[in-house]
Protein backbone atom coordinates (compact mmCIF):
# COMPACT_ATOMS: atom_id res chain seq x y z
CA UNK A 1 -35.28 8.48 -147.38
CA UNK A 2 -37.28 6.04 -149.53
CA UNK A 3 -36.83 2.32 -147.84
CA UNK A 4 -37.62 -1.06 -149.69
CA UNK A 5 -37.95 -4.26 -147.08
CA UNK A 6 -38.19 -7.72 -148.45
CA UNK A 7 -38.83 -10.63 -145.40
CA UNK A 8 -39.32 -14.19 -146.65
CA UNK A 9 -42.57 -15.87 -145.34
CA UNK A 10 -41.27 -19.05 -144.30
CA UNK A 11 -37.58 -19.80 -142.60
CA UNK A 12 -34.54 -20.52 -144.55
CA UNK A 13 -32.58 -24.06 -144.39
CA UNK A 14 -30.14 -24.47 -142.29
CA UNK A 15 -26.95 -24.34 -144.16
CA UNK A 16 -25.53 -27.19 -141.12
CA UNK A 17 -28.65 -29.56 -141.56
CA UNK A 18 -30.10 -29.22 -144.60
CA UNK A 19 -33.31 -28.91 -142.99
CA UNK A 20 -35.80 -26.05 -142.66
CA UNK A 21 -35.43 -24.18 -139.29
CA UNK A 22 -37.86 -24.60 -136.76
CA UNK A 23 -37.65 -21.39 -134.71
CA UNK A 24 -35.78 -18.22 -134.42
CA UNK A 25 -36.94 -14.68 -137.11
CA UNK A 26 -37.47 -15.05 -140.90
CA UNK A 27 -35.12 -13.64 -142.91
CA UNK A 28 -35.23 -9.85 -144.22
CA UNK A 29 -33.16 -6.98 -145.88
CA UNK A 30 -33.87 -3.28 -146.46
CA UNK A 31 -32.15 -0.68 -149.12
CA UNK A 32 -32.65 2.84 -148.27
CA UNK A 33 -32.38 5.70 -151.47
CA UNK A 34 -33.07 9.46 -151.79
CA UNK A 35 -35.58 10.02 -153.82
CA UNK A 36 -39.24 8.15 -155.39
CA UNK A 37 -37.33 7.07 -158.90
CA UNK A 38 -35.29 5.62 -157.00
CA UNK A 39 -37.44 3.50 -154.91
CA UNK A 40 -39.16 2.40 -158.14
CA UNK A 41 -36.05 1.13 -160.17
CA UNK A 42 -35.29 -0.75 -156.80
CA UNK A 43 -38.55 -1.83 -156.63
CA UNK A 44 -38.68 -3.36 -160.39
CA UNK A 45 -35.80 -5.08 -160.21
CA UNK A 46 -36.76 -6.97 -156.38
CA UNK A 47 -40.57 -7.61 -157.86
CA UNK A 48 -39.69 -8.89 -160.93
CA UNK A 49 -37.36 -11.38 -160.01
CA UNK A 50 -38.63 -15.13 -159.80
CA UNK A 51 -37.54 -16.49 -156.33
CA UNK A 52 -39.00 -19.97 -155.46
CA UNK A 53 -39.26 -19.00 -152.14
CA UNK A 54 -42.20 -16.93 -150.68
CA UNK A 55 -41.39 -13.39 -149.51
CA UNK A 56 -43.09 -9.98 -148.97
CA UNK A 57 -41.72 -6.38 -150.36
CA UNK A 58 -42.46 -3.56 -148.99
CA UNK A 59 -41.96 0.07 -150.22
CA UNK A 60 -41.92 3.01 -147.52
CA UNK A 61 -42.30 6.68 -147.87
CA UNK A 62 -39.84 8.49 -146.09
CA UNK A 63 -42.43 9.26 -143.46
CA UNK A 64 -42.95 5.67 -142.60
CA UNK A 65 -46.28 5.16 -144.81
CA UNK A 66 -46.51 2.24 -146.74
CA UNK A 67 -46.42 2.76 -150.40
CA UNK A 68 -46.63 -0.84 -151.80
CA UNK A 69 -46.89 -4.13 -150.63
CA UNK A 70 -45.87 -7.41 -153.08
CA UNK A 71 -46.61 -10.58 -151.90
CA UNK A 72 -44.74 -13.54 -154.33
């Protein structure tokens, strides 16, 4: 299995504040498909989106090698 991970670099607000968060993990979420073509359609569509927030993406192999590494 081919695995995409994005993780933001910097902490979310907090949705009771309004404020950034001070402590706890940054944010992240992974999609897992079978084969390569897959993991580059996936990967398009999550690089090529404008977020104003800073985040990393990371494509994986299926043997746990990183494949690509976006920083936006």
């Amino acid at each position: 299995m081919w695995t995409l991970r994005g993780q933001f670099s910097v902490r979310q607000f907090d949705e009771t504040t309004g404020k950034p968060r001070t402590e706890g993990p940054l944010e992240w979420s992974a999609i897992t498909v079978n084969t390569q073509e897959e993991a580059e359609e996936w990967w398009k569509c999550r690089t090529s989106t404008n977020c104003k927030v800073s985040r990393v993406s990371t494509m994986f192999d299926p043997h746990g090698n990183v494949v690509k590494v976006s920083f936006n």
